[in-house]
PDB file of N, CA and C in Angstrom:
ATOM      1  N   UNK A   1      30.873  -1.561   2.346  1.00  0.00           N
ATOM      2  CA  UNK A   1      29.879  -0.515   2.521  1.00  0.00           C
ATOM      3  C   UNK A   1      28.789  -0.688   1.467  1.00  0.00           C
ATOM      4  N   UNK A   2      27.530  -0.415   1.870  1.00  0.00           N
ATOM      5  CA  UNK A   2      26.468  -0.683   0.754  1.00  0.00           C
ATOM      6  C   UNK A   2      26.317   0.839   0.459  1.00  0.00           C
ATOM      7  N   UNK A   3      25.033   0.643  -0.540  1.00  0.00           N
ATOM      8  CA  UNK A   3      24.931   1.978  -1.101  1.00  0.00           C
ATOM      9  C   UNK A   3      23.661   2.609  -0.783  1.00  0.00           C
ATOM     10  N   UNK A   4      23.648   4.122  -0.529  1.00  0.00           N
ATOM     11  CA  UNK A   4      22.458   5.122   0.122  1.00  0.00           C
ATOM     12  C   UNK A   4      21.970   4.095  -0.578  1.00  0.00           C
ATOM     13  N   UNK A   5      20.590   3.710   1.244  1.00  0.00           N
ATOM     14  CA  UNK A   5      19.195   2.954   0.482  1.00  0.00           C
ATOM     15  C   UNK A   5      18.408   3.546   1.644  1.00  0.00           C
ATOM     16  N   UNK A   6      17.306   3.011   1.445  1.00  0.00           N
ATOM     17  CA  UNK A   6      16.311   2.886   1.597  1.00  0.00           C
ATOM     18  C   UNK A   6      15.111   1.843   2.344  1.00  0.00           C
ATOM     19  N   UNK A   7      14.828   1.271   3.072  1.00  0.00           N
ATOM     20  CA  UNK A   7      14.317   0.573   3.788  1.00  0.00           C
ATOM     21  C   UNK A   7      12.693   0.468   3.650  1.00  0.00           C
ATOM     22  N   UNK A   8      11.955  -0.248   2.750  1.00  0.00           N
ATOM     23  CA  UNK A   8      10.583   0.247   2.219  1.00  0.00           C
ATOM     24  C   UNK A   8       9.670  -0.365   3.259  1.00  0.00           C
ATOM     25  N   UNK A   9       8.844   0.083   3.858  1.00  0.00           N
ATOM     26  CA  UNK A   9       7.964  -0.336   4.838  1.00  0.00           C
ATOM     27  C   UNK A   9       6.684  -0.861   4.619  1.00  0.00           C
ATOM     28  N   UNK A  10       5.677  -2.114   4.312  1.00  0.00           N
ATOM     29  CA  UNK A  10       4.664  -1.832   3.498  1.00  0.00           C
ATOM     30  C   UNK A  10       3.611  -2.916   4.775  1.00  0.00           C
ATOM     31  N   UNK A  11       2.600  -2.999   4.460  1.00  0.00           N
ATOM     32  CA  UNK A  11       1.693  -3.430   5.002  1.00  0.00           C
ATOM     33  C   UNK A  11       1.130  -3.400   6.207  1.00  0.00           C
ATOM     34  N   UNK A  12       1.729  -1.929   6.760  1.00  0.00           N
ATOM     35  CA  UNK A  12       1.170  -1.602   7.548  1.00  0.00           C
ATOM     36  C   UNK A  12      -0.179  -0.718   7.752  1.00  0.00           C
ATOM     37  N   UNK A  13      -0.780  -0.416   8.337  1.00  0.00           N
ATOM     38  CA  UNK A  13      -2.390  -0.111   8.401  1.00  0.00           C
ATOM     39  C   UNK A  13      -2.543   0.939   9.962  1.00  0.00           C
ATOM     40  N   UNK A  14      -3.237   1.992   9.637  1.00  0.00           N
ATOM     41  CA  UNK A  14      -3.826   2.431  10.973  1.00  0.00           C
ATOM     42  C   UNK A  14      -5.565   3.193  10.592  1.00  0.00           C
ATOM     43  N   UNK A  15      -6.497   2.571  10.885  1.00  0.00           N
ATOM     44  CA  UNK A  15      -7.960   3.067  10.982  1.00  0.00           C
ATOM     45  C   UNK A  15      -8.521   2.440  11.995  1.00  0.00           C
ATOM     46  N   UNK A  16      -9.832   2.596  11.138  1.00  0.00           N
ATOM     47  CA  UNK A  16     -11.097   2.453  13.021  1.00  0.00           C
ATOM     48  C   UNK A  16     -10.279   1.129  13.451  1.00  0.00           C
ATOM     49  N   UNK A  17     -10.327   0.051  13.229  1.00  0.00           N
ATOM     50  CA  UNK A  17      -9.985  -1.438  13.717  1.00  0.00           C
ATOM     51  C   UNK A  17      -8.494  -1.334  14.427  1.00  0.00           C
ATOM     52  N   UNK A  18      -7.700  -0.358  14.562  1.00  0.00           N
ATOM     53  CA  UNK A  18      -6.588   0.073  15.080  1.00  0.00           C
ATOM     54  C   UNK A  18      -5.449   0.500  14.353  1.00  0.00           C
ATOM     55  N   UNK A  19      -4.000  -0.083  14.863  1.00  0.00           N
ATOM     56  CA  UNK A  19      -2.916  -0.188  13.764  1.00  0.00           C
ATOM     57  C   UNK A  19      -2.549  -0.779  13.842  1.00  0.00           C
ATOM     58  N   UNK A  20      -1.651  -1.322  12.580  1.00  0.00           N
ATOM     59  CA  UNK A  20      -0.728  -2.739  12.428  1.00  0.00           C
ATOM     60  C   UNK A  20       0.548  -1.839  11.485  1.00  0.00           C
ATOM     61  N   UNK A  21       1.405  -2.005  12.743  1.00  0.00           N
ATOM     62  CA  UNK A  21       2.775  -1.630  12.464  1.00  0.00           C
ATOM     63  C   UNK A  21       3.628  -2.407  10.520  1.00  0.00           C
ATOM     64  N   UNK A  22       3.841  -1.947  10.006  1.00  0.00           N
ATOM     65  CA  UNK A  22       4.430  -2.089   8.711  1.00  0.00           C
ATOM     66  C   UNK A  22       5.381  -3.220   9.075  1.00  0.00           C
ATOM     67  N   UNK A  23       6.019  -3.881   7.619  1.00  0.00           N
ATOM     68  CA  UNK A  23       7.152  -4.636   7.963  1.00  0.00           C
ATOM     69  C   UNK A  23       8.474  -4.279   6.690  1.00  0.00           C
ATOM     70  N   UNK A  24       9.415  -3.760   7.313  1.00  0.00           N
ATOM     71  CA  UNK A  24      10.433  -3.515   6.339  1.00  0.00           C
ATOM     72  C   UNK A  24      10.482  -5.243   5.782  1.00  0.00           C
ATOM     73  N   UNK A  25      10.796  -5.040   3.906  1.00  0.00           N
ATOM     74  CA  UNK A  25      10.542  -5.812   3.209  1.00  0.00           C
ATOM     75  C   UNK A  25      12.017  -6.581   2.293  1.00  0.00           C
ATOM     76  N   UNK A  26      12.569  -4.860   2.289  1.00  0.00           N
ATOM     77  CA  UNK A  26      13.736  -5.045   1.589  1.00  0.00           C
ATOM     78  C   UNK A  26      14.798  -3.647   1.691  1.00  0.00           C
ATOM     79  N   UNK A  27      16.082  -4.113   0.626  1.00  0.00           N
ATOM     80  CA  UNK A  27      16.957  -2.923   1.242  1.00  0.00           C
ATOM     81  C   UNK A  27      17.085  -2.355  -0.083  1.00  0.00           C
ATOM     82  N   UNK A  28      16.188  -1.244  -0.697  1.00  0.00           N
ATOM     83  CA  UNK A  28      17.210  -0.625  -2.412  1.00  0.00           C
ATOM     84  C   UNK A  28      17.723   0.821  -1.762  1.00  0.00           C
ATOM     85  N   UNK A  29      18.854   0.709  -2.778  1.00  0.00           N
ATOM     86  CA  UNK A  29      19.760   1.564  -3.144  1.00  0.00           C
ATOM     87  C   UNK A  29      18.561   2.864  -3.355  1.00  0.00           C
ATOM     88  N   UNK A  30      19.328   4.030  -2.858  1.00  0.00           N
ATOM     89  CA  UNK A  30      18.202   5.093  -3.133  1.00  0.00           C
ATOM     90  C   UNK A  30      17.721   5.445  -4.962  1.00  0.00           C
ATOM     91  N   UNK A  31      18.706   5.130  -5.391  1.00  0.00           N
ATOM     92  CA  UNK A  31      18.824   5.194  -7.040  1.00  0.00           C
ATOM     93  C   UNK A  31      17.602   4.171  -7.253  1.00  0.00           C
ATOM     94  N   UNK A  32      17.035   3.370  -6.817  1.00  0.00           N
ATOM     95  CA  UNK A  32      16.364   2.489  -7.274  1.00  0.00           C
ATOM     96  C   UNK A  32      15.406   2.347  -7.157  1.00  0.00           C
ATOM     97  N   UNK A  33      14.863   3.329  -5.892  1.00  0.00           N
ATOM     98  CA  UNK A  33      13.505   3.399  -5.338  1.00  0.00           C
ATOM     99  C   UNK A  33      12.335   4.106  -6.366  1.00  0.00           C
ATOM    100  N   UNK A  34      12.731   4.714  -6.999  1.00  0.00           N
ATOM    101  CA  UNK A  34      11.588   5.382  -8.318  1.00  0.00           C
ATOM    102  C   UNK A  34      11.186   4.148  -8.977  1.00  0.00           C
ATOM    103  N   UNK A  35      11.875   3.643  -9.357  1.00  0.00           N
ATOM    104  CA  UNK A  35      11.662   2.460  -9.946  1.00  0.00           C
ATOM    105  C   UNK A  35      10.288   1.399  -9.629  1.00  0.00           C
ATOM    106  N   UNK A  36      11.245   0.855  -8.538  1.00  0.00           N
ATOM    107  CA  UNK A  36      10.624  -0.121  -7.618  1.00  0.00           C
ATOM    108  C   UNK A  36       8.885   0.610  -7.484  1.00  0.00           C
ATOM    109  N   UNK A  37       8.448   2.086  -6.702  1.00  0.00           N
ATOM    110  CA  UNK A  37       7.413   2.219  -6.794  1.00  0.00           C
ATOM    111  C   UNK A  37       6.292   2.403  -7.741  1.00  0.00           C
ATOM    112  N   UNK A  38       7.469   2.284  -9.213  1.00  0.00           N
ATOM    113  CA  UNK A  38       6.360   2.106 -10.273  1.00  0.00           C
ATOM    114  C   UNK A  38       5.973   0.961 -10.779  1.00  0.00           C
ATOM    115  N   UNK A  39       7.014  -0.114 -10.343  1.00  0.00           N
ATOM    116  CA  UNK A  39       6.488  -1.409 -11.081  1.00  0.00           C
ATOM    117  C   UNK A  39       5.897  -2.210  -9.348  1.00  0.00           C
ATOM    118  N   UNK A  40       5.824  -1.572  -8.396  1.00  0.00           N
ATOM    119  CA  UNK A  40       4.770  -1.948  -7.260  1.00  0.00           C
ATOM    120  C   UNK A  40       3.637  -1.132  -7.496  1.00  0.00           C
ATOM    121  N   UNK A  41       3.576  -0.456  -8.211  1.00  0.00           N
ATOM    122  CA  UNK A  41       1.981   0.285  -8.425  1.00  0.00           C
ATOM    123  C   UNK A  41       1.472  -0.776  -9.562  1.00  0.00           C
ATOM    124  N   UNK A  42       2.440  -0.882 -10.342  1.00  0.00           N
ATOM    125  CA  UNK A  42       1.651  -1.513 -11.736  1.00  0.00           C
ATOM    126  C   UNK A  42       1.668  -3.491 -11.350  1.00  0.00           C
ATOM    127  N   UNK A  43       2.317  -3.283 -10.057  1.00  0.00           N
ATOM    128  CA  UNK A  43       1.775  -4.999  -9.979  1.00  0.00           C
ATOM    129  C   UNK A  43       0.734  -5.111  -8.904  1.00  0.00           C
ATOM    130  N   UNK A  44       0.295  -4.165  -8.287  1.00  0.00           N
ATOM    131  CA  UNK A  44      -1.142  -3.737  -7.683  1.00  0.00           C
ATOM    132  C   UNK A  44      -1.808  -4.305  -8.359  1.00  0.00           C
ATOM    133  N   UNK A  45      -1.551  -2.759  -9.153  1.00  0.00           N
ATOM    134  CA  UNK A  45      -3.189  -2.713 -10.524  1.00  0.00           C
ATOM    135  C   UNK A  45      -3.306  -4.055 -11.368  1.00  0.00           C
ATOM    136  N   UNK A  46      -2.607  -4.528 -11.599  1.00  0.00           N
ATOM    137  CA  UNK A  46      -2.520  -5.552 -11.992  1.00  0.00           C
ATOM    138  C   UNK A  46      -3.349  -6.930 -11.552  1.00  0.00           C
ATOM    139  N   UNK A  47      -2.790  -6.825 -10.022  1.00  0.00           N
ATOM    140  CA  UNK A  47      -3.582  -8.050  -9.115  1.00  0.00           C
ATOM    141  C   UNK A  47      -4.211  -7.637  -8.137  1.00  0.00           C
ATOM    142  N   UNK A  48      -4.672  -6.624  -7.767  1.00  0.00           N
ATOM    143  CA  UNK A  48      -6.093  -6.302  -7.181  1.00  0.00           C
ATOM    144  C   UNK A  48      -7.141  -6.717  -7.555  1.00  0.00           C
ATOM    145  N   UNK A  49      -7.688  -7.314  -6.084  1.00  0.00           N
ATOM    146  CA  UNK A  49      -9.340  -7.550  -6.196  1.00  0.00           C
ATOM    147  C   UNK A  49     -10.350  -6.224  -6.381  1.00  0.00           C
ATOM    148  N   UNK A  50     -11.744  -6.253  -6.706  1.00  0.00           N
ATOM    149  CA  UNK A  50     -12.345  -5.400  -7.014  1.00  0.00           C
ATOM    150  C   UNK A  50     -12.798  -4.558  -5.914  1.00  0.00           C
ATOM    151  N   UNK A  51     -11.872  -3.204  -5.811  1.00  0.00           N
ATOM    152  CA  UNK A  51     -12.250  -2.396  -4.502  1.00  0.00           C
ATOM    153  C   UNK A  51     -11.051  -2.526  -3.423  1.00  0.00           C
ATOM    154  N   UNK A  52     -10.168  -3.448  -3.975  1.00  0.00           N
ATOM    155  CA  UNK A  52      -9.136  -4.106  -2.731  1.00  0.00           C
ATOM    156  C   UNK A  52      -8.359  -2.468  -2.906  1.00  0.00           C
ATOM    157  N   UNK A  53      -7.715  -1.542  -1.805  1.00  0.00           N
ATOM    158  CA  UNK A  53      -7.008  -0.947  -1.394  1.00  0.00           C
ATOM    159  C   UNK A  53      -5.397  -1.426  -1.587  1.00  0.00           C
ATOM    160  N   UNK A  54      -4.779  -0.349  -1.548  1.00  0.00           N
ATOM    161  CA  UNK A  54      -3.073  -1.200  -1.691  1.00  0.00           C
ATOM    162  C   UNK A  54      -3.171  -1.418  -0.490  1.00  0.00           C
ATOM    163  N   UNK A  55      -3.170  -1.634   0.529  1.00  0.00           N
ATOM    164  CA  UNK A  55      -2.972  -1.996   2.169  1.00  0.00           C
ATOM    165  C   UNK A  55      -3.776  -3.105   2.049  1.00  0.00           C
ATOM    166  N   UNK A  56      -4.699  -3.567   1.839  1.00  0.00           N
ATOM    167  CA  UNK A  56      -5.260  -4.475   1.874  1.00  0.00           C
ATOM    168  C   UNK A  56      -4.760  -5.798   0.880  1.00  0.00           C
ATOM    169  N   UNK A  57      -4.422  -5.394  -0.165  1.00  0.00           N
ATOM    170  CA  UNK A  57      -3.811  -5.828  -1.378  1.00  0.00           C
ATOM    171  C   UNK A  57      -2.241  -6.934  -1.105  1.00  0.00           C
ATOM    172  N   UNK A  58      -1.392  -5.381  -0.021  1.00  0.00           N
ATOM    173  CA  UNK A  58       0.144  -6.013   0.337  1.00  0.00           C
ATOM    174  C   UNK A  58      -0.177  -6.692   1.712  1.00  0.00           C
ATOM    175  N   UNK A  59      -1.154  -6.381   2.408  1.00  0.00           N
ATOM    176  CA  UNK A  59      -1.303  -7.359   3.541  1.00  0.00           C
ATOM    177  C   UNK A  59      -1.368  -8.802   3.027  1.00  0.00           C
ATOM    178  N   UNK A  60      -2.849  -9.070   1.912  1.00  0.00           N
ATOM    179  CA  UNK A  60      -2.942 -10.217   1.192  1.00  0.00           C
ATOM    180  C   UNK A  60      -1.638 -10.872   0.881  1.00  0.00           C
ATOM    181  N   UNK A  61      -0.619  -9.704  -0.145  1.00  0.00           N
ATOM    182  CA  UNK A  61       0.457 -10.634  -0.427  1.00  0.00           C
ATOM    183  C   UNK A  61       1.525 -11.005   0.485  1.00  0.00           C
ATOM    184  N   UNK A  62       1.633 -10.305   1.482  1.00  0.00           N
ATOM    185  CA  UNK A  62       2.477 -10.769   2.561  1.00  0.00           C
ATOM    186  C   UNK A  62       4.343  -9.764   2.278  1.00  0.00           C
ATOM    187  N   UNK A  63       4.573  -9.901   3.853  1.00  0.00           N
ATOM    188  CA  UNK A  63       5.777  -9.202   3.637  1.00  0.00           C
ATOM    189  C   UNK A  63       7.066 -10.091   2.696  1.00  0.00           C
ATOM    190  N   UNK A  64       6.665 -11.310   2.782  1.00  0.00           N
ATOM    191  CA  UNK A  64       8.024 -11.741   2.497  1.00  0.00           C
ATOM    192  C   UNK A  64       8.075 -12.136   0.818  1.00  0.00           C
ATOM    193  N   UNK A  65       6.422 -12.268   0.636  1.00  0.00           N
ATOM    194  CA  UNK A  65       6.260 -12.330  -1.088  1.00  0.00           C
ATOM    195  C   UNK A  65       7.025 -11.162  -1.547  1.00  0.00           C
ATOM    196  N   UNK A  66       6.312  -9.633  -1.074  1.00  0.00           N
ATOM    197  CA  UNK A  66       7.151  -8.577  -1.895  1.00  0.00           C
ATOM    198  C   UNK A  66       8.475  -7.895  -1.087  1.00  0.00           C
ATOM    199  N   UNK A  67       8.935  -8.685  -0.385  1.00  0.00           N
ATOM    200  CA  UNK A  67      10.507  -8.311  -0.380  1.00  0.00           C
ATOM    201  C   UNK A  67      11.839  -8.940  -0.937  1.00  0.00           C
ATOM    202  N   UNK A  68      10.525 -10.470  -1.159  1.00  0.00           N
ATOM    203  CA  UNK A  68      11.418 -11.175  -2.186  1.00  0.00           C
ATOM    204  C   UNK A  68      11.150 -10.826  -3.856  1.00  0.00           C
ATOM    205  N   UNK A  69      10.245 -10.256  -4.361  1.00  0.00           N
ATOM    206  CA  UNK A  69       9.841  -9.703  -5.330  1.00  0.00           C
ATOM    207  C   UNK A  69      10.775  -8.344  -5.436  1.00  0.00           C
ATOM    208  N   UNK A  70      10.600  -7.498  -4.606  1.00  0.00           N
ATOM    209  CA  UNK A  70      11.565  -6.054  -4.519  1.00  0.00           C
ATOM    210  C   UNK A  70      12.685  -6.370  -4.553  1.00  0.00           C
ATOM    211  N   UNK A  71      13.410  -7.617  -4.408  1.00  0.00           N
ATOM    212  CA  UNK A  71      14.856  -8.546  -4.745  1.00  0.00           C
ATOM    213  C   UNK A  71      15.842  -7.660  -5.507  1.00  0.00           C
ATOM    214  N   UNK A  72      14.525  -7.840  -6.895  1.00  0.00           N
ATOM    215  CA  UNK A  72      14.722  -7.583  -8.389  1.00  0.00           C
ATOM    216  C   UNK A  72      15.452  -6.021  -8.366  1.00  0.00           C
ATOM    217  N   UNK A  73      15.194  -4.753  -7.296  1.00  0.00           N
ATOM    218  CA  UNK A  73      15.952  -3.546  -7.473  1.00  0.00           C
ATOM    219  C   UNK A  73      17.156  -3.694  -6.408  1.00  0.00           C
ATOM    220  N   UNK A  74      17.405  -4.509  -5.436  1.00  0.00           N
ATOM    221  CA  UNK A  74      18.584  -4.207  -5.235  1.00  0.00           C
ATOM    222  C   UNK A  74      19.745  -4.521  -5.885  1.00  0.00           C
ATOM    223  N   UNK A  75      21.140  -4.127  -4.941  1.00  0.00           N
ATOM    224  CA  UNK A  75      22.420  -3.878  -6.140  1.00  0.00           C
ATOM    225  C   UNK A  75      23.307  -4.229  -4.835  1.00  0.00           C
ATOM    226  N   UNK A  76      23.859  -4.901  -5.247  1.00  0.00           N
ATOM    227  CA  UNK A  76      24.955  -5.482  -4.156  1.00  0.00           C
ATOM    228  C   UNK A  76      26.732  -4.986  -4.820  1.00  0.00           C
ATOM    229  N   UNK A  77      26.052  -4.240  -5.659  1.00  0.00           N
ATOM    230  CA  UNK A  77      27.650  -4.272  -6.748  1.00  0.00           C
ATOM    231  C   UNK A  77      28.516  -2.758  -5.553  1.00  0.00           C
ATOM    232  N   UNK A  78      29.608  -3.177  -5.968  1.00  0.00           N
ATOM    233  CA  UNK A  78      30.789  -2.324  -5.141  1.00  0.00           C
ATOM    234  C   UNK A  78      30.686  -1.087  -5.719  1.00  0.00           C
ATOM    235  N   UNK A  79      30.901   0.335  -4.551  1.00  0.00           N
ATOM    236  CA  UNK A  79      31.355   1.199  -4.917  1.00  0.00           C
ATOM    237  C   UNK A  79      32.352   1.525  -6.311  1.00  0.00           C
ATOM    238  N   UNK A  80      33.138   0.809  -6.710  1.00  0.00           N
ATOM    239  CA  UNK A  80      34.219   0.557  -7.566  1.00  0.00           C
ATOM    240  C   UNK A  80      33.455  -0.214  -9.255  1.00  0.00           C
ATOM    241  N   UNK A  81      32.364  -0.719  -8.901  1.00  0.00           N
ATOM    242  CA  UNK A  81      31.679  -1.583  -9.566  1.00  0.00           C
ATOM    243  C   UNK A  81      30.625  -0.591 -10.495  1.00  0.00           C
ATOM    244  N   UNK A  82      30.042   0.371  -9.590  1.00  0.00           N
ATOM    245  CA  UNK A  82      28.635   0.668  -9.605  1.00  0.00           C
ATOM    246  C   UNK A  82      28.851   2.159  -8.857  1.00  0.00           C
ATOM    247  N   UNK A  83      29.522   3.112  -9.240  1.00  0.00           N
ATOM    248  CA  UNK A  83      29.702   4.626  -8.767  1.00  0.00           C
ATOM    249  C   UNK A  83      28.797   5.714  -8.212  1.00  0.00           C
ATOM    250  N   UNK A  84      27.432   5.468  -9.282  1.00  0.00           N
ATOM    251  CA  UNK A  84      26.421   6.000  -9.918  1.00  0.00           C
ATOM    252  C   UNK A  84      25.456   5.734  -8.933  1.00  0.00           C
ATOM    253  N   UNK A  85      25.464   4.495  -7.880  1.00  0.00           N
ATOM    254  CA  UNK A  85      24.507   3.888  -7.040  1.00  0.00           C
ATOM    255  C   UNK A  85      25.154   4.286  -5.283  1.00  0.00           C
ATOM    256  N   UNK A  86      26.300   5.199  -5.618  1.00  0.00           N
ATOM    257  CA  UNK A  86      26.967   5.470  -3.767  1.00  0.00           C
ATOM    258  C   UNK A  86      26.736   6.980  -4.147  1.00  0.00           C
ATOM    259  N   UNK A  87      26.259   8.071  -4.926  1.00  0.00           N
ATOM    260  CA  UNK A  87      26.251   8.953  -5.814  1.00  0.00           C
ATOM    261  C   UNK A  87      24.573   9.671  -5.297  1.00  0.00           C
ATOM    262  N   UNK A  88      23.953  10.356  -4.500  1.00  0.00           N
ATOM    263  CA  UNK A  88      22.505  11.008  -4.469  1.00  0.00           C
ATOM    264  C   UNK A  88      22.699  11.787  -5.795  1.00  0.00           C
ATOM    265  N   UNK A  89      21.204  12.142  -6.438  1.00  0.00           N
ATOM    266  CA  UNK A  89      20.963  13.156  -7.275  1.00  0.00           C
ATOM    267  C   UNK A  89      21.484  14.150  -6.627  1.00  0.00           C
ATOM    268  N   UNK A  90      22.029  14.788  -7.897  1.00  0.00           N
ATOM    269  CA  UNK A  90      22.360  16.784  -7.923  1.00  0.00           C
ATOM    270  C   UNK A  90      23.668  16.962  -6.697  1.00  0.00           C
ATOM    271  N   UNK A  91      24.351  15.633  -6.052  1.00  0.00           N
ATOM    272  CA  UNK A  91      25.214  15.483  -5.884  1.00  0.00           C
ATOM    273  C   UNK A  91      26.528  15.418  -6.665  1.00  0.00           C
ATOM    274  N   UNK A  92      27.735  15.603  -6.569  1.00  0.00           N
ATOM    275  CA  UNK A  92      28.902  14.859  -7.309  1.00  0.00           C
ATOM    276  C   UNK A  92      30.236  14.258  -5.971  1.00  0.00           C
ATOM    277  N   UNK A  93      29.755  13.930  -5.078  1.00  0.00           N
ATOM    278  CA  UNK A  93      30.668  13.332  -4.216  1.00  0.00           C
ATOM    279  C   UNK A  93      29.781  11.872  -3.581  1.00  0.00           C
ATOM    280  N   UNK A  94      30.597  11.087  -3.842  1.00  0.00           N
ATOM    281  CA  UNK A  94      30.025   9.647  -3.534  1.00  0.00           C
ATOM    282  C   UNK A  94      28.847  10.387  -1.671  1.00  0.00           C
ATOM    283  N   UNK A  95      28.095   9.657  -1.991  1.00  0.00           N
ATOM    284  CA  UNK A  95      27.143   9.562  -0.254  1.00  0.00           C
ATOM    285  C   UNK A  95      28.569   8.661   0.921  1.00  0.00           C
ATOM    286  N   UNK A  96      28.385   9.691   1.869  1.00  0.00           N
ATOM    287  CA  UNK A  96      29.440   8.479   3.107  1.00  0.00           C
ATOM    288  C   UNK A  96      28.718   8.693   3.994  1.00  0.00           C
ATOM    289  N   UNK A  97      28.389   8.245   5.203  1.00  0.00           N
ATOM    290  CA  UNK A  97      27.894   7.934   6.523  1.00  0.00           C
ATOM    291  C   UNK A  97      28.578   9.200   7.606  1.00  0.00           C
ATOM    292  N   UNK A  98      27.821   9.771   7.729  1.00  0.00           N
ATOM    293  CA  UNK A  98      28.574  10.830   8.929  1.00  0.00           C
ATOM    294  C   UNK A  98      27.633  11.113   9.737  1.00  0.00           C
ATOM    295  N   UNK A  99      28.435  10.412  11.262  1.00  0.00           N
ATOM    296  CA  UNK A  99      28.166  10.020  12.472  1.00  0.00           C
ATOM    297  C   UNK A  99      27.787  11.394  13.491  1.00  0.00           C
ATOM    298  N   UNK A 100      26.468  11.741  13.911  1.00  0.00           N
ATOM    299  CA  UNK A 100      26.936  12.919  14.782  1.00  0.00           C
ATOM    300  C   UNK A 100      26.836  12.954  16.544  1.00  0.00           C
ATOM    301  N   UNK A 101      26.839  13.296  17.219  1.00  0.00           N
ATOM    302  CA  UNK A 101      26.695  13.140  18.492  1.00  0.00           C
ATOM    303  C   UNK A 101      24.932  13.224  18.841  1.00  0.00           C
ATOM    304  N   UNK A 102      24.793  12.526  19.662  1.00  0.00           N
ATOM    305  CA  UNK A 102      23.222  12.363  20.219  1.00  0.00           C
ATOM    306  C   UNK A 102      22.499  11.679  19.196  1.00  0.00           C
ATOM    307  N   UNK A 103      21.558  11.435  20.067  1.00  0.00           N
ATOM    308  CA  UNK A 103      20.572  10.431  19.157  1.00  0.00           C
ATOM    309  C   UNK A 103      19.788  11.419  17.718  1.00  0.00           C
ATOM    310  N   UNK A 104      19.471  12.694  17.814  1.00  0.00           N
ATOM    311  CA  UNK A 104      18.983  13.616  16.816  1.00  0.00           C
ATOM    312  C   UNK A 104      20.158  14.621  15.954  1.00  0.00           C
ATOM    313  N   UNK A 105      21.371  14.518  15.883  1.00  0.00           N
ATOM    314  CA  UNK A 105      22.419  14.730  15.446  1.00  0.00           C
ATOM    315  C   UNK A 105      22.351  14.900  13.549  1.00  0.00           C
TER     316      UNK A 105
END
């Protein structure tokens, strides 16, 4: 079993010229996602062109540059390993998967 994540969607776009559907990039642990969006803001700012938009910016870098870059927050470590990462905030019972009937359940 992996641990509550998250599925980050990036380079997708919708204005005048139409839309371009996003591409999931990578898989973090929900524990990890604060993270991840601060050191993807600060590697923006970092390598942005002058005026470049973040959409314009992660289109440039491509889905598979920053999902192999976003690498760096996932956690493959075991429930048994890593407690703290199967665990939501302001929770105290590990996260489990519960299945409900119908598709909106």
């Amino acid at each position: 079993m992996s641990a509550h994540g998250r599925l980050p969607v990036i380079t997708g776009r919708a204005g005048p010229g139409g839309v371009r559907f996003g591409s999931y990039v990578a898989r973090l642990p929900a524990r990890r996602v604060p993270a991840a969006i601060v050191a993807l803001a600060g590697r923006y700012d970092a390598e942005r062109g002058a005026g470049e938009d973040f959409g314009a910016w992660a289109a440039r870098q491509g889905p598979a540059d920053l999902g192999g870059w976003l690498g760096q927050f996932e956690d493959k470590r075991t429930r048994q390993e890593a407690p703290d990462m199967y665990t939501d905030w302001g929770e105290s019972q590990p996260f489990r998967v519960t299945l409900g009937r119908g598709e909106c359940s």
